[in-house]
PDB file of N, CA and C in Angstrom:
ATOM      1  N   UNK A   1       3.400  17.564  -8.552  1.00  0.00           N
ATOM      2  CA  UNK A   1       3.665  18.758  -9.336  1.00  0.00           C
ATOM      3  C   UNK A   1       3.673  18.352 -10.814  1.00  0.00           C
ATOM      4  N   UNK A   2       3.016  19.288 -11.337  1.00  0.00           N
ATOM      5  CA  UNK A   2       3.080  19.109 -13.254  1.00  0.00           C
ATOM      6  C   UNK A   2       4.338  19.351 -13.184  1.00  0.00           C
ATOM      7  N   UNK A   3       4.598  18.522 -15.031  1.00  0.00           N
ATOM      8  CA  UNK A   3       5.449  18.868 -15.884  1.00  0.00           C
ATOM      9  C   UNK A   3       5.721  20.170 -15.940  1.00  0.00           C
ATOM     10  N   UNK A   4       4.813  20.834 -16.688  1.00  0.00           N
ATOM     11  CA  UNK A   4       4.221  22.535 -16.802  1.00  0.00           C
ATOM     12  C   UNK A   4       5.121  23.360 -15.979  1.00  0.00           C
ATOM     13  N   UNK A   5       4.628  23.269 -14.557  1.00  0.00           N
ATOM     14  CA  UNK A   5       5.489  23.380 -13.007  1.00  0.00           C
ATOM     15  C   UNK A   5       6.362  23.414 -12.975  1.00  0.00           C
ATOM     16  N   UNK A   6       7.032  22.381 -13.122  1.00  0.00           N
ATOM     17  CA  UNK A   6       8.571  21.903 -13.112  1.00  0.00           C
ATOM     18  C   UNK A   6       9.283  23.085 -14.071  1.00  0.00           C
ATOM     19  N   UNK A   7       8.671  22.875 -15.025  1.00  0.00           N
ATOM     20  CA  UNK A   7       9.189  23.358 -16.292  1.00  0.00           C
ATOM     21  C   UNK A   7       9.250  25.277 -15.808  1.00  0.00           C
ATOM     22  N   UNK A   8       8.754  25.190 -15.254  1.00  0.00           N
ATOM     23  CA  UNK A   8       8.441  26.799 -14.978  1.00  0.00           C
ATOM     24  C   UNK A   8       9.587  27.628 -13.562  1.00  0.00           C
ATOM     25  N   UNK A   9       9.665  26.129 -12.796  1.00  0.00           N
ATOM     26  CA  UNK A   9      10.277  26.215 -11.289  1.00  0.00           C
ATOM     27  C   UNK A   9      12.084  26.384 -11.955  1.00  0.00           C
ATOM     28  N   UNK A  10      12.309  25.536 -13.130  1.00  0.00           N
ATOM     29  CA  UNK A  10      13.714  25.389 -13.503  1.00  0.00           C
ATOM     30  C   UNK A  10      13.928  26.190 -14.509  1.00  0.00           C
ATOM     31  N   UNK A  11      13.248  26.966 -15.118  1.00  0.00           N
ATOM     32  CA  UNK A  11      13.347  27.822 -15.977  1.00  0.00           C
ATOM     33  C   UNK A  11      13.623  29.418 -14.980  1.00  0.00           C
ATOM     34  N   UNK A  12      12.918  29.546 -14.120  1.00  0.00           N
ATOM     35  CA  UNK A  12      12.790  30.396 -13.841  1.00  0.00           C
ATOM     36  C   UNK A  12      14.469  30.537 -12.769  1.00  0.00           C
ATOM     37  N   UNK A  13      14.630  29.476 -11.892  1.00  0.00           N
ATOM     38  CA  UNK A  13      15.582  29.467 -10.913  1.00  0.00           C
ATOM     39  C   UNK A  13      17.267  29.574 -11.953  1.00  0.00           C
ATOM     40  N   UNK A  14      17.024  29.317 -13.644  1.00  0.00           N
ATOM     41  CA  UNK A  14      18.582  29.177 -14.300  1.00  0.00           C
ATOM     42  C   UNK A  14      18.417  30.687 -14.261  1.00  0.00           C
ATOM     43  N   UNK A  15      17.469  31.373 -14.435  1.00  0.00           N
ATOM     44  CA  UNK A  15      17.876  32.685 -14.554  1.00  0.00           C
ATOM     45  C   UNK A  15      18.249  33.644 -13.578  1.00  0.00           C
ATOM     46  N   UNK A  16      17.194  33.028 -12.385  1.00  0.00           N
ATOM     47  CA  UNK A  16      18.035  33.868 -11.012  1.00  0.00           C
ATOM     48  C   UNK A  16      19.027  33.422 -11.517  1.00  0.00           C
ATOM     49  N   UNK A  17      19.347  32.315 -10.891  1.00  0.00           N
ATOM     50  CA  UNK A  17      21.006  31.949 -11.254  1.00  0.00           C
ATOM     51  C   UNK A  17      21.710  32.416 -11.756  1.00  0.00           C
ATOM     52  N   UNK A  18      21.779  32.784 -13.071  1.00  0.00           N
ATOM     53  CA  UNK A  18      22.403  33.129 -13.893  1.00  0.00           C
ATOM     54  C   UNK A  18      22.980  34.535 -13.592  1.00  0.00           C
ATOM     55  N   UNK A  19      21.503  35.644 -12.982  1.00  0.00           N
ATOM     56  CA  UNK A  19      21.475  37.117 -12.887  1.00  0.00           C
ATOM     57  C   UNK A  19      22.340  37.128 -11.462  1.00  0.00           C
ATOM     58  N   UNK A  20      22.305  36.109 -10.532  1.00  0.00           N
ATOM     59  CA  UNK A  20      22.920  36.032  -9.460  1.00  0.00           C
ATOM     60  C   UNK A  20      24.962  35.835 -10.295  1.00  0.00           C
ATOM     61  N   UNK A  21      24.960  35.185 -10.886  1.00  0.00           N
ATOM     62  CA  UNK A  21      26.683  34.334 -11.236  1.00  0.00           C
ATOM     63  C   UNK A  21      26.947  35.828 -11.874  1.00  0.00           C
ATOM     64  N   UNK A  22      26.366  36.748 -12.930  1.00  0.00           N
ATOM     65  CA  UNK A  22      26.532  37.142 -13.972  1.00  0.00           C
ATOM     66  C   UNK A  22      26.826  38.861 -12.873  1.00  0.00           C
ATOM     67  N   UNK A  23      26.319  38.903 -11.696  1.00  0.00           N
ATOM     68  CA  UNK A  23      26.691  39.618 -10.929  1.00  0.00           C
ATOM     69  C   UNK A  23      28.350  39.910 -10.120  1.00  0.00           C
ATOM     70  N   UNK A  24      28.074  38.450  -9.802  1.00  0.00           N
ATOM     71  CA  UNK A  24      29.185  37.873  -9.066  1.00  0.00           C
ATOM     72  C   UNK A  24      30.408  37.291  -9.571  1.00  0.00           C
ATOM     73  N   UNK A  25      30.322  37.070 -10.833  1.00  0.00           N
ATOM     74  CA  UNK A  25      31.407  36.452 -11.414  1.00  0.00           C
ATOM     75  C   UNK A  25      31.863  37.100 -13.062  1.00  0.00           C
ATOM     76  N   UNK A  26      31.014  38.081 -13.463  1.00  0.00           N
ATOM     77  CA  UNK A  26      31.098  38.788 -14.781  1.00  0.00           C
ATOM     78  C   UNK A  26      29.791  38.169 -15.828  1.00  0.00           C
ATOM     79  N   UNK A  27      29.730  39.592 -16.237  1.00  0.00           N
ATOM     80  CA  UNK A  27      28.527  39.421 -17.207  1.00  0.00           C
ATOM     81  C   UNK A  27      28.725  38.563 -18.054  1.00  0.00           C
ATOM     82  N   UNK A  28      29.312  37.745 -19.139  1.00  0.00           N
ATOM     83  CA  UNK A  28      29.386  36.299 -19.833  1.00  0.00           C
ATOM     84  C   UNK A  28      28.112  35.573 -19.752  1.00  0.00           C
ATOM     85  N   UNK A  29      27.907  35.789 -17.812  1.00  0.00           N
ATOM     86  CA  UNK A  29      26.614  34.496 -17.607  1.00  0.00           C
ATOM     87  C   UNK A  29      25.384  35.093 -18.119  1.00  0.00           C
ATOM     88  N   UNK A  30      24.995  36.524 -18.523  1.00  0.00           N
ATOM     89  CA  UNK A  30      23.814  36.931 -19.166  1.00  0.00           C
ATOM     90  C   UNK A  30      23.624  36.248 -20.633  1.00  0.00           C
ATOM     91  N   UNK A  31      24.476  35.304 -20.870  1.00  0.00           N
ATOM     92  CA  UNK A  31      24.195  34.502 -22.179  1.00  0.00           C
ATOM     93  C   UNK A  31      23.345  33.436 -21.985  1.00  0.00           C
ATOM     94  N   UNK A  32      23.873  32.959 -20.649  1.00  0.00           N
ATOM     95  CA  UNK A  32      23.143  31.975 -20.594  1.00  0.00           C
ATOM     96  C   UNK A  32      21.172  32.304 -19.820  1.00  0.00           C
ATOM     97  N   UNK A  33      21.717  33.516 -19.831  1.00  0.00           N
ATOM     98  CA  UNK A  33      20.081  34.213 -19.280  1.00  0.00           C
ATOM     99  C   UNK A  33      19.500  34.329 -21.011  1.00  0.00           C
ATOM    100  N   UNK A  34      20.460  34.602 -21.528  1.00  0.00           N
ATOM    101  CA  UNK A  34      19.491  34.502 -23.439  1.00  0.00           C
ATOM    102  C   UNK A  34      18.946  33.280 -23.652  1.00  0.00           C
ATOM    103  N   UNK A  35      20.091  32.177 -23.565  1.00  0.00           N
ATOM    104  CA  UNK A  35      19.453  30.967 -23.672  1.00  0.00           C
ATOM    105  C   UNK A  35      18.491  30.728 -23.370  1.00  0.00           C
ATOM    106  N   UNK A  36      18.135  30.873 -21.996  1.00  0.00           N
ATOM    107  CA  UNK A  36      16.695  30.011 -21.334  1.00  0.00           C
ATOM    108  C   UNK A  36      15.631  30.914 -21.612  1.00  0.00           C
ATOM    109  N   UNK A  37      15.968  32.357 -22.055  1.00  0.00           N
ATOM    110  CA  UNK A  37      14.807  33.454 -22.291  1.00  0.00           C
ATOM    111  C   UNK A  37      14.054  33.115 -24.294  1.00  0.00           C
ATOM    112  N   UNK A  38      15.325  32.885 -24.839  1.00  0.00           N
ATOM    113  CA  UNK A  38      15.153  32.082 -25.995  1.00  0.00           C
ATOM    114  C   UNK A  38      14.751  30.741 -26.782  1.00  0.00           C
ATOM    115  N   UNK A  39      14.348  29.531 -25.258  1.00  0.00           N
ATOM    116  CA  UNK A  39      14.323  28.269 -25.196  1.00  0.00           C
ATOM    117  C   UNK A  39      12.875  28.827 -25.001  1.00  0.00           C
ATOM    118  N   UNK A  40      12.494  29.642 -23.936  1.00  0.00           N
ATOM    119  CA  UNK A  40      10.858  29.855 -23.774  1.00  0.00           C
ATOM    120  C   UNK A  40      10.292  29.984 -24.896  1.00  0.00           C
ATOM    121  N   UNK A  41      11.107  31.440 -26.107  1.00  0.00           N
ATOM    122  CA  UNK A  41      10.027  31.870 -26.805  1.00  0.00           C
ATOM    123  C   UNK A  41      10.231  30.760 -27.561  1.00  0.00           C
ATOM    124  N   UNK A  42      10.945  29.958 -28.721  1.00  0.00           N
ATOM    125  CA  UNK A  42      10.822  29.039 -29.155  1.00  0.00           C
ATOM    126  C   UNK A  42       9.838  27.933 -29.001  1.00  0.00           C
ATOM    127  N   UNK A  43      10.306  27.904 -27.593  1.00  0.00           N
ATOM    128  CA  UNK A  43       8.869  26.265 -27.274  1.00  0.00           C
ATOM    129  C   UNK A  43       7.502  26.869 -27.203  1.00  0.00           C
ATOM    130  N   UNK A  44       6.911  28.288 -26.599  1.00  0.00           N
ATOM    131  CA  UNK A  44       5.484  28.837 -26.855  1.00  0.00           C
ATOM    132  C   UNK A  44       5.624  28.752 -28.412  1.00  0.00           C
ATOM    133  N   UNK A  45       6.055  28.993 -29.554  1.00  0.00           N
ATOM    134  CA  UNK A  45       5.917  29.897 -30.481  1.00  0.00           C
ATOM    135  C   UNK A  45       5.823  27.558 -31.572  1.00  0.00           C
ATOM    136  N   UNK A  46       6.600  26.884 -31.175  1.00  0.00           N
ATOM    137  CA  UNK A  46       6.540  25.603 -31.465  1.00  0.00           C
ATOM    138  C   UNK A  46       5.948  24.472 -30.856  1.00  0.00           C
ATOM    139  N   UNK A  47       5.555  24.903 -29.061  1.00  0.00           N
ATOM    140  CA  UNK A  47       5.348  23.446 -28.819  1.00  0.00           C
ATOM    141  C   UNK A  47       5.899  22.474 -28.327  1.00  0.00           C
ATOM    142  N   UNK A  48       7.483  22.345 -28.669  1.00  0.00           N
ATOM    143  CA  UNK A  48       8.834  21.803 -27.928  1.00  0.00           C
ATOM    144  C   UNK A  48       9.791  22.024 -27.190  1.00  0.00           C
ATOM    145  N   UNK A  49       9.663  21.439 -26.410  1.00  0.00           N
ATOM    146  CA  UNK A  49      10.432  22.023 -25.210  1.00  0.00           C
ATOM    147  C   UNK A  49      11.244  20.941 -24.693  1.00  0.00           C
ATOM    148  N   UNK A  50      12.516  21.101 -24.819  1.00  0.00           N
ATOM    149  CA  UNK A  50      13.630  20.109 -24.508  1.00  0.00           C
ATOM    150  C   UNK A  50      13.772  19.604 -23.066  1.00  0.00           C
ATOM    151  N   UNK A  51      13.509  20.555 -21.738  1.00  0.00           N
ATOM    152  CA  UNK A  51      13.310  20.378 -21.017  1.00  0.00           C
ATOM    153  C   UNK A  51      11.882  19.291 -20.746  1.00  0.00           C
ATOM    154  N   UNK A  52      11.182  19.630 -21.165  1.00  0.00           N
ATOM    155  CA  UNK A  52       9.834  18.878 -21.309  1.00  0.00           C
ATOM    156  C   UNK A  52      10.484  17.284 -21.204  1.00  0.00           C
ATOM    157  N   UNK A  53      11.055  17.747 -22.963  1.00  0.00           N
ATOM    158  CA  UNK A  53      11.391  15.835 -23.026  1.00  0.00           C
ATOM    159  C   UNK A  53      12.186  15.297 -21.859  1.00  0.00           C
ATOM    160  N   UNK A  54      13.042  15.777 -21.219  1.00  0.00           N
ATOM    161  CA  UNK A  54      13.997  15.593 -20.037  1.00  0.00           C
ATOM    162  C   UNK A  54      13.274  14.817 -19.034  1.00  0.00           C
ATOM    163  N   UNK A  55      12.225  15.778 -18.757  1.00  0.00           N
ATOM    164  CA  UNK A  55      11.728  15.088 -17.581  1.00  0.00           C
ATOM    165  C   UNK A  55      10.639  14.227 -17.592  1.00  0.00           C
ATOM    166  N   UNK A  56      10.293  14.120 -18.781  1.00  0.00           N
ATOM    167  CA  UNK A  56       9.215  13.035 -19.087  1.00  0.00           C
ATOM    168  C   UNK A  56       9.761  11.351 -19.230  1.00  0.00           C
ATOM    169  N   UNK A  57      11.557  11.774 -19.861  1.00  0.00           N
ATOM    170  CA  UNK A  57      12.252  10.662 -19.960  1.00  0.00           C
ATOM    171  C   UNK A  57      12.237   9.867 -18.538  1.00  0.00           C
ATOM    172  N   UNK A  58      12.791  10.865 -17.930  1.00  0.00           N
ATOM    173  CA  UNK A  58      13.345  10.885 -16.158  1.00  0.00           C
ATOM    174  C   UNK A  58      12.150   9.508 -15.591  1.00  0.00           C
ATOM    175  N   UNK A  59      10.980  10.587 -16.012  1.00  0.00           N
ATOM    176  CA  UNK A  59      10.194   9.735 -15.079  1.00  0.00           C
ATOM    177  C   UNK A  59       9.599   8.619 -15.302  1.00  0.00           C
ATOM    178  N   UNK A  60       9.630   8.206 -17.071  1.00  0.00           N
ATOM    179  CA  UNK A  60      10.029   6.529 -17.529  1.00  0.00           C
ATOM    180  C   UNK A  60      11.043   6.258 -16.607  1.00  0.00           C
ATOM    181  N   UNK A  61      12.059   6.609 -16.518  1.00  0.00           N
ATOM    182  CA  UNK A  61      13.537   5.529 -16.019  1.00  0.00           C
ATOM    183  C   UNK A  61      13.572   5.153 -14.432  1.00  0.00           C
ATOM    184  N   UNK A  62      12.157   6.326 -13.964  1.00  0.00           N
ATOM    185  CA  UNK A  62      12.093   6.368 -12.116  1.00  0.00           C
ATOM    186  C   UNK A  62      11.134   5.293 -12.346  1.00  0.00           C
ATOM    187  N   UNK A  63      10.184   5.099 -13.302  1.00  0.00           N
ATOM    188  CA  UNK A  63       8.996   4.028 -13.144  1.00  0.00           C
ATOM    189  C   UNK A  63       9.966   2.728 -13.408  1.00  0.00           C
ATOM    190  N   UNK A  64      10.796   2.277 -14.106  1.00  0.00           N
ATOM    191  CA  UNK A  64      11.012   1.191 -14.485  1.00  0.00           C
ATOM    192  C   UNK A  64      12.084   0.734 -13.741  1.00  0.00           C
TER     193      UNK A  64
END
């Protein structure tokens, strides 16, 4: 699986998440549905994507 992928599989599952907690436990967690909706447009609109670096690190530290 790509980076890309990944990046898309964990982006997408914080927000179920989130819409799931923010149900179940009080709206608060729709902030953190801003966050990751705000981390997208940022990284299309720049290029950087923090997550990106995460798992690119990861998989230096799994190779070595």
């Amino acid at each position: 699986m790509t980076v890309e992928r990944r990046i898309r599989l964990i982006a997408g599952s914080f927000v179920i998440g989130s819409l799931v907690l923010a149900y179940l436990r009080g709206p608060s967690w729709l902030l953190f549905t801003l966050f990751v909706g705000l981390n997208l447009f940022q990284s299309a609109l720049t290029g950087f994507c923090p997550m990106e670096t995460l798992l690119r690190r990861r998989r230096r530290w799994r190779a070595q």
